[in-house]
Protein backbone atom coordinates (compact mmCIF):
# COMPACT_ATOMS: atom_id res chain seq x y z
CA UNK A 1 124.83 87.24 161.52
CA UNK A 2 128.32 86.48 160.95
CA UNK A 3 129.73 86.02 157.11
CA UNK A 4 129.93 81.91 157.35
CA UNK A 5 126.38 82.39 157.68
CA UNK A 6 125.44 85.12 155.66
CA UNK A 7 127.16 83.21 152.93
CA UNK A 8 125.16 80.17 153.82
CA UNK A 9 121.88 82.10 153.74
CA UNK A 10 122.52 84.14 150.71
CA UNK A 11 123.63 80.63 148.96
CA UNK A 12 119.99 78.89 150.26
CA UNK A 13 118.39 82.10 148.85
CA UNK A 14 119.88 81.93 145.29
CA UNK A 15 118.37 81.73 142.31
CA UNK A 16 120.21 79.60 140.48
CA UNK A 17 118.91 76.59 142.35
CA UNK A 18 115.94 75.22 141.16
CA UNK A 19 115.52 71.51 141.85
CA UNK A 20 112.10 70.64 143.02
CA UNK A 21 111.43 69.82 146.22
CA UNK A 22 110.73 65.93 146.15
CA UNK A 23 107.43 66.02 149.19
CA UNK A 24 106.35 61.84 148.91
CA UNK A 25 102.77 60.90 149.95
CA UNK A 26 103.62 59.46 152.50
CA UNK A 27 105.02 62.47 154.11
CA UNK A 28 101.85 64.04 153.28
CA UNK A 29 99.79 61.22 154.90
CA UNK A 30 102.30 61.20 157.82
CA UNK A 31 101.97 65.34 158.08
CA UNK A 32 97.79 64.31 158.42
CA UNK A 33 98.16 61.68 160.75
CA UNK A 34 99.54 63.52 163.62
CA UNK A 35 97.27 62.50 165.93
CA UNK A 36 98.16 58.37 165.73
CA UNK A 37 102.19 59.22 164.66
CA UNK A 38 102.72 56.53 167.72
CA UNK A 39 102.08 53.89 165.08
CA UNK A 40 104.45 55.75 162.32
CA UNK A 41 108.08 54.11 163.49
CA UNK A 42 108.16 52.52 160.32
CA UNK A 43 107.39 55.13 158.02
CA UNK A 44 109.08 57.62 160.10
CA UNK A 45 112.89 56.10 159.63
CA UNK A 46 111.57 54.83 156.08
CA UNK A 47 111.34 59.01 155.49
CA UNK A 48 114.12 60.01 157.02
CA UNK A 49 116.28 57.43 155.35
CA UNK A 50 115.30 58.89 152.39
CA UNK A 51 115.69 62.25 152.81
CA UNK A 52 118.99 62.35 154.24
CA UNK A 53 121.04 61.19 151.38
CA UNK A 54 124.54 62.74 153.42
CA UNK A 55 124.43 59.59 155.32
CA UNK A 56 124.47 56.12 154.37
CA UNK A 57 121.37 53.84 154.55
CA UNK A 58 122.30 52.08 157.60
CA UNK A 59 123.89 54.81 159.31
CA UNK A 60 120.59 56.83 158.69
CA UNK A 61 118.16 53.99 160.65
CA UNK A 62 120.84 53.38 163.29
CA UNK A 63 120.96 56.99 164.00
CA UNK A 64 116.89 57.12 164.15
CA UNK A 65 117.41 54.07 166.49
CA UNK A 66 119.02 55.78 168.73
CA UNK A 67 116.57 59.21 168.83
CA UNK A 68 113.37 59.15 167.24
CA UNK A 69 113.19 63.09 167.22
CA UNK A 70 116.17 63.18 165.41
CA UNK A 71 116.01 65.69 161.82
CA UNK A 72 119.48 66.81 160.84
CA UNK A 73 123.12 65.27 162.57
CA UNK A 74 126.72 66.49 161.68
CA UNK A 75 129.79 65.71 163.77
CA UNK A 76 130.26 67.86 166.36
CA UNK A 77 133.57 69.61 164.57
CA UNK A 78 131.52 69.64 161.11
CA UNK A 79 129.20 71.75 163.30
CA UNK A 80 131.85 74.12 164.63
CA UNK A 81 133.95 74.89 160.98
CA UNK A 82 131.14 75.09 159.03
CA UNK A 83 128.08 76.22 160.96
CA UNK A 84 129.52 78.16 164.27
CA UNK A 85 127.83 75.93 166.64
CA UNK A 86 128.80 73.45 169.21
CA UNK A 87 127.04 70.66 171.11
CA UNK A 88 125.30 71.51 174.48
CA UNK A 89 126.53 69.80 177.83
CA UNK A 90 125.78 66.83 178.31
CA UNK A 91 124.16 66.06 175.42
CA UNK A 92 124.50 62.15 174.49
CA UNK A 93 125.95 61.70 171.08
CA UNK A 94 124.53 59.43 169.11
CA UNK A 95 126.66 56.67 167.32
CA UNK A 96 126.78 55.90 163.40
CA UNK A 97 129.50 53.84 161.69
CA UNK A 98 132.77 55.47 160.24
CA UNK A 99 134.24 54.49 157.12
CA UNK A 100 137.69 52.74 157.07
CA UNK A 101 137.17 52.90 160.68
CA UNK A 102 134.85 51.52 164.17
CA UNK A 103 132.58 54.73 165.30
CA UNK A 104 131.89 58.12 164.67
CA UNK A 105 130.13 60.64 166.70
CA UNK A 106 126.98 63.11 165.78
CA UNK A 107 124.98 65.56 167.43
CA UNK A 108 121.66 66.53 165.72
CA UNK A 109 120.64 70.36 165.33
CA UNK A 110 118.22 70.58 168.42
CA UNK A 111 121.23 69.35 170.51
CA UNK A 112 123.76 72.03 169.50
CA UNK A 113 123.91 75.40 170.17
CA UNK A 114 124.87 79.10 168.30
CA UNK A 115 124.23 80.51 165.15
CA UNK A 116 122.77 78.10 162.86
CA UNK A 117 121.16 78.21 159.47
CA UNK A 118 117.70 76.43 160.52
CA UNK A 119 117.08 79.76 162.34
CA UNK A 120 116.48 81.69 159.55
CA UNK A 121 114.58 78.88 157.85
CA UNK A 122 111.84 78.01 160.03
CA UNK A 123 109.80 76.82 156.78
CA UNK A 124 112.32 75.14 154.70
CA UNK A 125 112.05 71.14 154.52
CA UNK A 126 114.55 69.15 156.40
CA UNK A 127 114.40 67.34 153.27
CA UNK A 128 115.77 70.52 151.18
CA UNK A 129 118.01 71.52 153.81
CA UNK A 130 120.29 68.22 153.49
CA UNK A 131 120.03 68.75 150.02
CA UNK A 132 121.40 72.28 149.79
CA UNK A 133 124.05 71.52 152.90
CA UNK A 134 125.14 68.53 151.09
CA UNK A 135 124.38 68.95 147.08
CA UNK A 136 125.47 65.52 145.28
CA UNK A 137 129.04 65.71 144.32
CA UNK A 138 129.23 66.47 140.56
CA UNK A 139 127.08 65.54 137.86
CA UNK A 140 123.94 64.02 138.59
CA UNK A 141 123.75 61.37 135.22
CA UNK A 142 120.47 61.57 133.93
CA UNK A 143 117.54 58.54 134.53
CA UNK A 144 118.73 57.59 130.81
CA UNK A 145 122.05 56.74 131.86
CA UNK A 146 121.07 55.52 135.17
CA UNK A 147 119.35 53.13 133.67
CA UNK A 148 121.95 51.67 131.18
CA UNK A 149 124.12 51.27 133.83
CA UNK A 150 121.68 48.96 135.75
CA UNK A 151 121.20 47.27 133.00
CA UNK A 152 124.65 46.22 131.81
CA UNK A 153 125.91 45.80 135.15
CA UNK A 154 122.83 43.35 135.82
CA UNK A 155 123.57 41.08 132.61
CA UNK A 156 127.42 41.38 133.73
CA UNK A 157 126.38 39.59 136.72
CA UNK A 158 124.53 36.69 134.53
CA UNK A 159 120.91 38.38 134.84
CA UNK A 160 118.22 37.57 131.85
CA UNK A 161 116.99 40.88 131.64
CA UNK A 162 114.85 42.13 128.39
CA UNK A 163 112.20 44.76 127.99
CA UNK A 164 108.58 43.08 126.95
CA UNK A 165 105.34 44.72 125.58
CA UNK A 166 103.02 44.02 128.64
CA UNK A 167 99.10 44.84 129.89
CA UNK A 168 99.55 48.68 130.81
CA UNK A 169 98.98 47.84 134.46
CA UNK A 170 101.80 45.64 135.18
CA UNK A 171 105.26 47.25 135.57
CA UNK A 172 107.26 44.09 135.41
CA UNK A 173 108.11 41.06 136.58
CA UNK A 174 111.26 38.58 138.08
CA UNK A 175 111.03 35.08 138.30
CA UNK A 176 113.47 31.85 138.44
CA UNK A 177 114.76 30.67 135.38
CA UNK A 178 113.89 27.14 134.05
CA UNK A 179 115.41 24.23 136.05
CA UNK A 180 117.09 23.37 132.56
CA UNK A 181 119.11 26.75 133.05
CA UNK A 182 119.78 26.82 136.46
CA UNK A 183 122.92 26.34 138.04
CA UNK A 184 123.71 24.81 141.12
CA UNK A 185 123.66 27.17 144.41
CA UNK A 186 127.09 25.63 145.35
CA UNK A 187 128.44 27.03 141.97
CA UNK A 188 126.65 30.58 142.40
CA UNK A 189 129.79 33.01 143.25
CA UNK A 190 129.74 37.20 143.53
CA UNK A 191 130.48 37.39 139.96
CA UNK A 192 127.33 35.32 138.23
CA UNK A 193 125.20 35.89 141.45
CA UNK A 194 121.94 36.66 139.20
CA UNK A 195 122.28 33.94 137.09
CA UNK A 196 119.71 32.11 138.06
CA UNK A 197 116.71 35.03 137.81
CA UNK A 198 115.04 36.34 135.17
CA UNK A 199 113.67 40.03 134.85
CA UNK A 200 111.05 41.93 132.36
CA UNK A 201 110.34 45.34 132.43
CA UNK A 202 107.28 46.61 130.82
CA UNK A 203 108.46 48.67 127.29
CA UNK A 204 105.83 50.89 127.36
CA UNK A 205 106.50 52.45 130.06
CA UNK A 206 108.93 55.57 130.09
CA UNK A 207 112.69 55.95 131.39
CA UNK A 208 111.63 56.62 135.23
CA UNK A 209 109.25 53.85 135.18
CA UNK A 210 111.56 51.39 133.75
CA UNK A 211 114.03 52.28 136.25
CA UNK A 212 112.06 51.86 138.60
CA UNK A 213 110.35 48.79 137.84
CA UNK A 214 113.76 46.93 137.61
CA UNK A 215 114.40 48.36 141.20
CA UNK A 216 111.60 46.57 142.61
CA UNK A 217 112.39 43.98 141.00
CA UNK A 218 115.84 43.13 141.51
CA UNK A 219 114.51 43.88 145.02
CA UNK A 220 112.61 40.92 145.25
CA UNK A 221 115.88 39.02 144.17
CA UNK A 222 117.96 40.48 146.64
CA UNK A 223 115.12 40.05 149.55
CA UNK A 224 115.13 36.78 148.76
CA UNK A 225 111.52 36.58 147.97
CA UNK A 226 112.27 34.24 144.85
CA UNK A 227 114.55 31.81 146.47
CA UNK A 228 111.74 29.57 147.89
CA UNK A 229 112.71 29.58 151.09
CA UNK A 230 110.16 27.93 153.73
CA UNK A 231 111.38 30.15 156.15
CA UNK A 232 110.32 33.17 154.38
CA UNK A 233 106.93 31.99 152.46
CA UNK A 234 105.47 31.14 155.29
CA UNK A 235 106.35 33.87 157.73
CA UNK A 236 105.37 36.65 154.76
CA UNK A 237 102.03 36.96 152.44
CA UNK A 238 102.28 38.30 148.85
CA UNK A 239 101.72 41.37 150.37
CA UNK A 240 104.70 41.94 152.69
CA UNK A 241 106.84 40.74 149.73
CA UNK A 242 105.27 43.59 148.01
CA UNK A 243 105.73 46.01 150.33
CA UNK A 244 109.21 45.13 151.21
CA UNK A 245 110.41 45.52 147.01
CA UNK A 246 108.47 48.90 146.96
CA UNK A 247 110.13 50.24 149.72
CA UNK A 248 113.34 49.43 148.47
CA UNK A 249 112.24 50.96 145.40
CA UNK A 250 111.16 53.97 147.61
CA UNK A 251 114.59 55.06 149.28
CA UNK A 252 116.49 54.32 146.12
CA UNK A 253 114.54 56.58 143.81
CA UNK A 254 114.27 60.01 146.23
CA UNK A 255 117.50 59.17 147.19
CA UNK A 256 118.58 59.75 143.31
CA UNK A 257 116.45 62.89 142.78
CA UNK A 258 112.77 60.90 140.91
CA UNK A 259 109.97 60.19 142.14
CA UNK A 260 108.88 56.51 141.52
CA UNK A 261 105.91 56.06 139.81
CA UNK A 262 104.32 53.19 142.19
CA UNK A 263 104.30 54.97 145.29
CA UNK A 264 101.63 55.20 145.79
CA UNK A 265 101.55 51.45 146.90
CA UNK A 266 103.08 52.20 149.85
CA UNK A 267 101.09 55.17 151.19
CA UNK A 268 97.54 52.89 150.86
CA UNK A 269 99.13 50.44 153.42
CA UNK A 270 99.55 53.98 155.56
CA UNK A 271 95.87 54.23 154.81
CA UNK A 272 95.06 51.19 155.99
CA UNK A 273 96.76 51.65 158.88
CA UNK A 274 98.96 48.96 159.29
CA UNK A 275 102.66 49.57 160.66
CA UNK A 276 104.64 46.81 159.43
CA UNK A 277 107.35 45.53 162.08
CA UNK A 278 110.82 47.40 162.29
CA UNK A 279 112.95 44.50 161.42
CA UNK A 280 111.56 44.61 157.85
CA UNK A 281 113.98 47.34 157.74
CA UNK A 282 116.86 44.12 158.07
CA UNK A 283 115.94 42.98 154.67
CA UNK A 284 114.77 46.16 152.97
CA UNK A 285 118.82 47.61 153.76
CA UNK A 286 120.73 44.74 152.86
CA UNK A 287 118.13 44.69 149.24
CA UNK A 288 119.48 48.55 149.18
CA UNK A 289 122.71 48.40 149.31
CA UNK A 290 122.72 45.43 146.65
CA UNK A 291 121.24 47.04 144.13
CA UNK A 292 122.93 50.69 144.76
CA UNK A 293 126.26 48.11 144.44
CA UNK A 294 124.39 47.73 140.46
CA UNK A 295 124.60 51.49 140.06
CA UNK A 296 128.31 52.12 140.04
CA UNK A 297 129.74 53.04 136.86
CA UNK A 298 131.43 49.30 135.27
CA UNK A 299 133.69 51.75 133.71
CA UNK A 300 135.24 53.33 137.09
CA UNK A 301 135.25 49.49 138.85
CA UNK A 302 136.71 47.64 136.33
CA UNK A 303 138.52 49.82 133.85
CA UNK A 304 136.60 49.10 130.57
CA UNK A 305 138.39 49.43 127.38
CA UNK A 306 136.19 51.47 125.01
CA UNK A 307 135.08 49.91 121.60
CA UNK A 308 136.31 53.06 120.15
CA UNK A 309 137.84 56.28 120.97
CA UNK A 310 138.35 59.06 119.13
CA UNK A 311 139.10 62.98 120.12
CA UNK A 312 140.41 65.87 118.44
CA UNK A 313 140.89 69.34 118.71
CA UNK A 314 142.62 72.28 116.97
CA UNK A 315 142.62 76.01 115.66
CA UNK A 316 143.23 77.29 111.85
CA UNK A 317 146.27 79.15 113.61
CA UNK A 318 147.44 76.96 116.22
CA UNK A 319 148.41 73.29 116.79
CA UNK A 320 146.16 70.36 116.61
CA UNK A 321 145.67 67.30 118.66
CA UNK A 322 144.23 64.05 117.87
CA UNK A 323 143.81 60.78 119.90
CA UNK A 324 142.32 57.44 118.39
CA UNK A 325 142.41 53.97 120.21
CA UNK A 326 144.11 51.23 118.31
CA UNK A 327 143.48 47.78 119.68
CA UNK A 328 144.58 48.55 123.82
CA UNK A 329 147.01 51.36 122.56
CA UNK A 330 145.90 55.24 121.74
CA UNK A 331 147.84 56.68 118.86
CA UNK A 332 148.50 60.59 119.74
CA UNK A 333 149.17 62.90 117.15
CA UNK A 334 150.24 66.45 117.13
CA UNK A 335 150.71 69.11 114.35
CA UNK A 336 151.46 72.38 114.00
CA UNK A 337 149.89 75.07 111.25
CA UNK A 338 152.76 73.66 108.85
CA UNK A 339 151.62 70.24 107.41
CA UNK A 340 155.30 68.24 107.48
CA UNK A 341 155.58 68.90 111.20
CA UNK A 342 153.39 65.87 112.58
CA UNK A 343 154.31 63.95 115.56
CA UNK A 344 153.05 60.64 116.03
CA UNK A 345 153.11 58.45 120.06
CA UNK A 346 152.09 55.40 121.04
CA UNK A 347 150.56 54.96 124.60
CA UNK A 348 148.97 52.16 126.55
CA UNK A 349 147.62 53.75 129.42
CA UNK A 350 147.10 51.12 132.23
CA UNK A 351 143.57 50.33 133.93
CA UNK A 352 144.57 52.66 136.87
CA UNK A 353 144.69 55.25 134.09
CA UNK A 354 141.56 54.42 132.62
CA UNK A 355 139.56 54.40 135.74
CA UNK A 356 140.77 57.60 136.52
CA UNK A 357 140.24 58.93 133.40
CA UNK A 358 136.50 57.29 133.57
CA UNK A 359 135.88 59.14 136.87
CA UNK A 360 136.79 62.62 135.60
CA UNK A 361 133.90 61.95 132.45
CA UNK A 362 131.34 61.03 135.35
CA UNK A 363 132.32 64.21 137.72
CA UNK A 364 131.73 66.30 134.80
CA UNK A 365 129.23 64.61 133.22
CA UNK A 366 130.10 64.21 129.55
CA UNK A 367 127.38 62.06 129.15
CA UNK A 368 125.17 64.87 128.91
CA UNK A 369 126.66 66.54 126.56
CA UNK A 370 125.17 67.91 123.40
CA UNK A 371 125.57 66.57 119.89
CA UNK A 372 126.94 69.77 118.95
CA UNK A 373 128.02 73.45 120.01
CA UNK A 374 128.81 76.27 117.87
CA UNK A 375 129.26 79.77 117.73
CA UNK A 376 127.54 80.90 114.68
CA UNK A 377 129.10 83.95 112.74
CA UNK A 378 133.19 83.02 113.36
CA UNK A 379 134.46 81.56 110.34
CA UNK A 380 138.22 80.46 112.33
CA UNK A 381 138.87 79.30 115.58
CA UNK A 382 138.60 76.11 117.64
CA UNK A 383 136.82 73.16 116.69
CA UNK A 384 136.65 70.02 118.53
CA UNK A 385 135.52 66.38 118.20
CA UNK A 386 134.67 63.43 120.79
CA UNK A 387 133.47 60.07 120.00
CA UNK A 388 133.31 57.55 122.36
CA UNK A 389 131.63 53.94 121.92
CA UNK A 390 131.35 51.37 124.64
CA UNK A 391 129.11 48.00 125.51
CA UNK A 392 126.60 50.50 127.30
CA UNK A 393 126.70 54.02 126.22
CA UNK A 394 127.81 55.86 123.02
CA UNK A 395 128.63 59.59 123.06
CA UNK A 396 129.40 61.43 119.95
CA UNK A 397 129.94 65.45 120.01
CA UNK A 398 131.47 68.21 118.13
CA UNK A 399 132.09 71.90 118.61
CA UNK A 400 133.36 74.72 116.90
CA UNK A 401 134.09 78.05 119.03
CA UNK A 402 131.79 76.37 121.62
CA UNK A 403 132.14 74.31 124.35
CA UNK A 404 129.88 72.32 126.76
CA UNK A 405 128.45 75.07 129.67
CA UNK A 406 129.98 77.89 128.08
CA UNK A 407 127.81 80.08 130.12
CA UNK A 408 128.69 83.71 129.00
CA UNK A 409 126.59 84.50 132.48
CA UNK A 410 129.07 82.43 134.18
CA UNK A 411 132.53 83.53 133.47
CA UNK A 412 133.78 80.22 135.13
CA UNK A 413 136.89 79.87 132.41
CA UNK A 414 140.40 77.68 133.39
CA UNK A 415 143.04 78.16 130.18
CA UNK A 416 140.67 80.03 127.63
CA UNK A 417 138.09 76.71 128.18
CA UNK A 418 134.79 76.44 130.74
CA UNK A 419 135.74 74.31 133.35
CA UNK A 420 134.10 71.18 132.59
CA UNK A 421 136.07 71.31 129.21
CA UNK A 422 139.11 72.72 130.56
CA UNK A 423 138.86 69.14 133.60
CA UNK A 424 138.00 66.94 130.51
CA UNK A 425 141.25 68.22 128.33
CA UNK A 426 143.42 67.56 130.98
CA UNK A 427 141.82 64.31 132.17
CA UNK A 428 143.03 63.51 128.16
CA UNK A 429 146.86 64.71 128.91
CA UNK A 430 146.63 62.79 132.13
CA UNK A 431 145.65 59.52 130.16
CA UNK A 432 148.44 60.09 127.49
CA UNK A 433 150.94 59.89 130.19
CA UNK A 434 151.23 64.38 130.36
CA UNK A 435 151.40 64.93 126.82
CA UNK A 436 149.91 68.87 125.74
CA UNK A 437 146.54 68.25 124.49
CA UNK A 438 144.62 71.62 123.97
């Protein structure tokens, strides 16, 4: 075993991961169903589209399209610089869409050849080997957050959304708005698109249901199941509409690390044996990739100005920094230990800055950090402060000789700070134009 794939193996084998493996029912229906798989298309690509979160939706079913067989694919040179192995001759590639660009090759594992990690792992989960191959870059914001995303971003785009007390067995529900309300299709553009729909989500319910029960929901909207179209109510029964939202609700849920709390739905069709037609998958996509357009982080996309904005931090010995947001401007401050020398800036970062700045939080997920951190028994040292307030999420913090993951197990340090802290401090200089703050 060569040391690419030691490293690999000794990486799979460590014990600091320990996500769960997300196994759905219906991979456990499809694992007892052998015998009829035949009539599994369907499920099959619905699975794999969900497991193999490295590749886009539509790039994952065109890919099954092409090779039903097909469990893990990587470029042919991703294959050779990371995993020592090559595609046979004469193997046909099979074709997936490149970003920024027309086509791009893949080969999947049975067609290559070499040294490869699935040889040591005759066990492991296809499922948990795209997952450790390709881990989600950076912080993975918790269903909390998620959630208020969705949320804001859906009443940016003109939804009516509001969380209701309803019977225990009914998740939630979407639904036109009154004709009185409505406005005209021709004056429906990208940026008021939900306007016209409606959406309750059952309170009771906890974060993950929530989450999901706007999912399916929103998928109906984007399926156009509440449009009235002839076309579609009389081609599909309540049921198929059903079925179509909960799949959508399906692949976006695994594909964000929960599992949704109505899956069950789905696997009873399985059970019933019905195999519903592969250009389902047409609508169920297109309802993805709408609603995965809803998760993106307003902040990032269109450069929101906080409500307010205030960091600071210093040492008893040492200079002190301060920032607080006046209006569109931040007003920077810097000391040193004497109290006459105080310098005072005045910087309007642009929205380029801002979205920059916003992408750094996300990476290292300051969302989830603590109300406060401190080192108890150190009377001097470095405290810090962060509060942060905008129209969907609030973060206030605080620390005093400790920082977010300061991980004594983990001497992962950059400038006398753990790195998250160390990124964050910087992403602060960067926004004041490359001013010190530390």
């Amino acid at each position: 075993m060569n040391d690419a794939i030691r490293a690999q193996v000794e990486r799979f084998n460590s014990v600091e991961y320990d996500r769960p493996i997300l196994i759905s029912e219906l991979e456990k229906l499809l694992d007892k169903s052998k015998d009829f798989r035949h009539s599994m298309e369907f499920y099959d690509r619905l699975v794999f589209i969900k497991q193999s979160r490295y590749l886009a939706p539509y790039n994952a079913f065109l890919a099954m399209q092409q090779r039903s067989d097909i469990t893990f694919v990587l470029s042919a040179y991703k294959w050779e610089s990371q995993y020592q192995r090559k595609p046979r001759d004469n193997v046909q590639p099979i074709v997936i869409m490149k970003p920024f660009g027309p086509v791009e090759f893949v080969y999947d594992i049975k067609d290559t050849e070499g040294e490869g990690l699935f040889d040591y792992f005759p066990n492991l989960p296809t499922e948990e080997v795209c997952r450790r191959l390709y881990p989600v870059d950076g912080w993975i914001p918790p269903l909390e957050h998620q959630y208020q995303i969705m949320v804001f971003n859906c009443r940016r785009l003109g939804l009516k959304f509001h969380e209701a007390l309803l019977d225990p067995r009914h998740h939630g529900q979407a639904k036109f708005v009154s004709n009185r309300l409505r406005i005209p299709k021709k004056e429906v553009t990208k940026e008021n698109r939900l306007t016209n729909y409606e959406i309750q989500v059952n309170r009771a319910y906890p974060v993950e249901g929530k989450l999901g029960a706007l999912v399916h929901e929103l998928a109906h909207i984007f399926s156009g199941h509440l449009e009235g179209s002839p076309e579609t109510q009389q081609s599909k029964d309540d049921s198929e509409l059903e079925f179509e939202a909960e799949a959508v609700s399906y692949l976006y849920c695994y594909r964000r690390d929960f599992k949704p709390k109505s899956e069950q739905y789905l696997s009873n069709y399985l059970k019933d044996g019905w195999n519903p037609p592969l250009v389902m998958f047409e609508t169920i996509l297109k309802a993805l990739k709408g609603i995965e357009d809803l998760s993106k982080d307003p902040a990032e996309e269109k450069a929101f100005l906080p409500r307010k904005f205030e960091v600071g931090i210093g040492g008893y010995f040492g200079p002190s920094y301060g920032i607080e947001l006046e209006g569109t401007t931040l007003i920077y401050t810097a000391s040193s230990n004497m109290p006459d020398e105080v310098q005072e800036t005045r910087i309007t970062p642009s929205a380029k800055a801002w979205r920059s700045f916003w992408k750094t939080c996300n990476k290292i997920g300051i969302w989830a950090w603590r109300d406060n951190y401190e080192e108890t028994g150190v009377c001097d040292g470095t405290g810090w402060s962060l509060h942060i307030e905008q129209e969907f999420r609030t973060l206030h913090c605080s620390g005093s000789n400790a920082f977010p993951d300061d991980d004594p197990y983990f001497e992962d340090f950059v400038d006398g700070y753990p790195r998250p802290f160390s990124r964050f401090l910087k992403a602060i200089s960067r926004l004041i134009g490359g001013l010190p703050f530390e």
